[in-house]
Protein backbone atom coordinates (compact mmCIF):
# COMPACT_ATOMS: atom_id res chain seq x y z
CA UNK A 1 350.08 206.15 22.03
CA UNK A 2 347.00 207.57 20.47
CA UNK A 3 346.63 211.18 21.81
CA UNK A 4 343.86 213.75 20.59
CA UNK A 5 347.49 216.01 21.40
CA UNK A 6 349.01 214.28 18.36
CA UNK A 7 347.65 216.80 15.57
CA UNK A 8 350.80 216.59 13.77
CA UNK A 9 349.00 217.92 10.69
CA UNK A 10 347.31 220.96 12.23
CA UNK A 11 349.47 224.38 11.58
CA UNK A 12 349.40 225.27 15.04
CA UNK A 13 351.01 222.04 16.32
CA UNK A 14 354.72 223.39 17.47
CA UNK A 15 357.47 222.01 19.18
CA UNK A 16 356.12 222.99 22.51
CA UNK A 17 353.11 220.71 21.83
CA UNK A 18 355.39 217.54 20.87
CA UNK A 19 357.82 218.25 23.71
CA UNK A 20 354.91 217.84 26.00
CA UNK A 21 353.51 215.07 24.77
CA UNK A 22 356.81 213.26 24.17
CA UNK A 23 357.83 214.30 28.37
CA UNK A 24 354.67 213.11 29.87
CA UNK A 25 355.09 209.74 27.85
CA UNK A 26 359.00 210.10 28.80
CA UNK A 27 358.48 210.31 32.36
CA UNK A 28 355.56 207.96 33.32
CA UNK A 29 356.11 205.06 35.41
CA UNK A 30 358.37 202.17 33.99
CA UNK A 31 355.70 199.70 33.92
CA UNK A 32 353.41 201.82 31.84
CA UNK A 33 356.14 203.27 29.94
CA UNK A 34 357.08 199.73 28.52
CA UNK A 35 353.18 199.77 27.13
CA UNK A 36 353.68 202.30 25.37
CA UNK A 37 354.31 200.81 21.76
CA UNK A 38 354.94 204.60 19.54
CA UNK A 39 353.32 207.19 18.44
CA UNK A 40 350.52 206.82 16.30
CA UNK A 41 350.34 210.01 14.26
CA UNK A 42 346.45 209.27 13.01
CA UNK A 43 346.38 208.50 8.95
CA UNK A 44 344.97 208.41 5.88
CA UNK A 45 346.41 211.92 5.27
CA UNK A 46 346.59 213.19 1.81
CA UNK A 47 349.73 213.79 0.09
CA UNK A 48 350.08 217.37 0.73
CA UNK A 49 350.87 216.70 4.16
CA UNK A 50 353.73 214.30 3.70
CA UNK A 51 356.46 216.58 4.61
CA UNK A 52 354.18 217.68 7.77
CA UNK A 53 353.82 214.02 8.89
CA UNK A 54 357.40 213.53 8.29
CA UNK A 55 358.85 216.48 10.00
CA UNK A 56 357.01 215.44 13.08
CA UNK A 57 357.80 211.81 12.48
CA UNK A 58 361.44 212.76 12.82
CA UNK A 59 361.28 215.23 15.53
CA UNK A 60 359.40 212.25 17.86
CA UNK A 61 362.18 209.61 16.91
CA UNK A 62 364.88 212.04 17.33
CA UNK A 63 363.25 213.03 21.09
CA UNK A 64 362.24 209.34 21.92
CA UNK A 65 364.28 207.17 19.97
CA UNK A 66 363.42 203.93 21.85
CA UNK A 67 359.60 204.29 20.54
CA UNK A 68 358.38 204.06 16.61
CA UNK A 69 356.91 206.08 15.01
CA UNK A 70 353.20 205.08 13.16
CA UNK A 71 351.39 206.29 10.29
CA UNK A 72 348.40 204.95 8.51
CA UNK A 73 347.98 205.99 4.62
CA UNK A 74 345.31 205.86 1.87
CA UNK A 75 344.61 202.18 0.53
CA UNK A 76 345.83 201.98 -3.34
CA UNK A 77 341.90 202.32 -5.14
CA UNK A 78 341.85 205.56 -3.40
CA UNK A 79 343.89 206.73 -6.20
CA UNK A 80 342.99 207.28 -10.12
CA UNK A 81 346.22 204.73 -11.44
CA UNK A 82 349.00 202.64 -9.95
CA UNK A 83 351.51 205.17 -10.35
CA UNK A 84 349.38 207.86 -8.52
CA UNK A 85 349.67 205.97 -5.42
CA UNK A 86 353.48 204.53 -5.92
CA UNK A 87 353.67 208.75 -5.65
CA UNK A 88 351.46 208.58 -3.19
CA UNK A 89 353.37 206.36 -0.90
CA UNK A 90 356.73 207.69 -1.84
CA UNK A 91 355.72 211.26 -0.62
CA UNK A 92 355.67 208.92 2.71
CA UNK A 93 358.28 206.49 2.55
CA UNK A 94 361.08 208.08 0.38
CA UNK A 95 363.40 210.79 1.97
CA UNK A 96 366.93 210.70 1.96
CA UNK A 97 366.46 211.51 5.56
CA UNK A 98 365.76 208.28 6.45
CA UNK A 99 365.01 209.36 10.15
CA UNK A 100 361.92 211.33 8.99
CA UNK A 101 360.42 208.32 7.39
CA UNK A 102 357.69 206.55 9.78
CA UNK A 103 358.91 203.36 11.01
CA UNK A 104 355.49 201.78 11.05
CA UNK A 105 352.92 202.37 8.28
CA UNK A 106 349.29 200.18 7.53
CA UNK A 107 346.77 201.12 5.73
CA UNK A 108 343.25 199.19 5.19
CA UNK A 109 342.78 196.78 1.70
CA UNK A 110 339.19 195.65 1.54
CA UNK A 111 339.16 192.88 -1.56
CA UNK A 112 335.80 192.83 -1.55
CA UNK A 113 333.21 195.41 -2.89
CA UNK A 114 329.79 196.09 -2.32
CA UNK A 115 329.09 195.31 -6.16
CA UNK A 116 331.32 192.24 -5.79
CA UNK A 117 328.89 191.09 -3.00
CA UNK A 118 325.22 192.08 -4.41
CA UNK A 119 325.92 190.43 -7.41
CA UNK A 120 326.86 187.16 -5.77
């Protein structure tokens, strides 16, 4: 599910706002339902709003455990050193609540960069 409603990093998103969302996608008919594949939170968030993301990634598999939870993070040259983004992605992926964790996460790795290719 990608839903503009799925502002899970906006202060103003509340648990009336995921209820909502999580019902309508609840109670839809069977056949669509089973298209549904998760929740796709949006991404690339910075690390400040790990706990956000992962408060809401909890509260969706808690409410509608039979569909994952997705988050897409920063690719690893966003950051200044390797341990900056082994941080980065443990802000994410480490909690000892392991049901706040997203089940799903991507992110984008381009190999190639535009000085790579002009001076080929």
């Amino acid at each position: 599910v990608i839903d503009s409603k799925l502002n899970v990093t906006n202060d103003n998103f509340s648990n009336t706002d995921a209820q909502r969302i999580i019902s309508h996608f609840k109670n839809i008919d069977s056949r669509k339902r089973s298209a549904v594949g998760g929740y796709y939170f949006g991404g690339e968030f910075p690390q400040a709003k790990a706990q956000q993301v992962k408060k809401w990634a909890g509260y969706f598999k808690g409410s509608d455990p039979e569909k994952p939870t997705f988050v897409y993070l920063l690719p690893s040259y966003g950051f200044s050193s390797h341990a900056a983004y082994e941080q980065y992605l443990d802000s994410y992926l480490k909690d000892r609540e392991t049901d706040k964790r997203p089940q799903i996460v991507g992110y984008d790795y381009y190999p190639f960069r535009s000085s790579a290719i002009m001076s080929s």
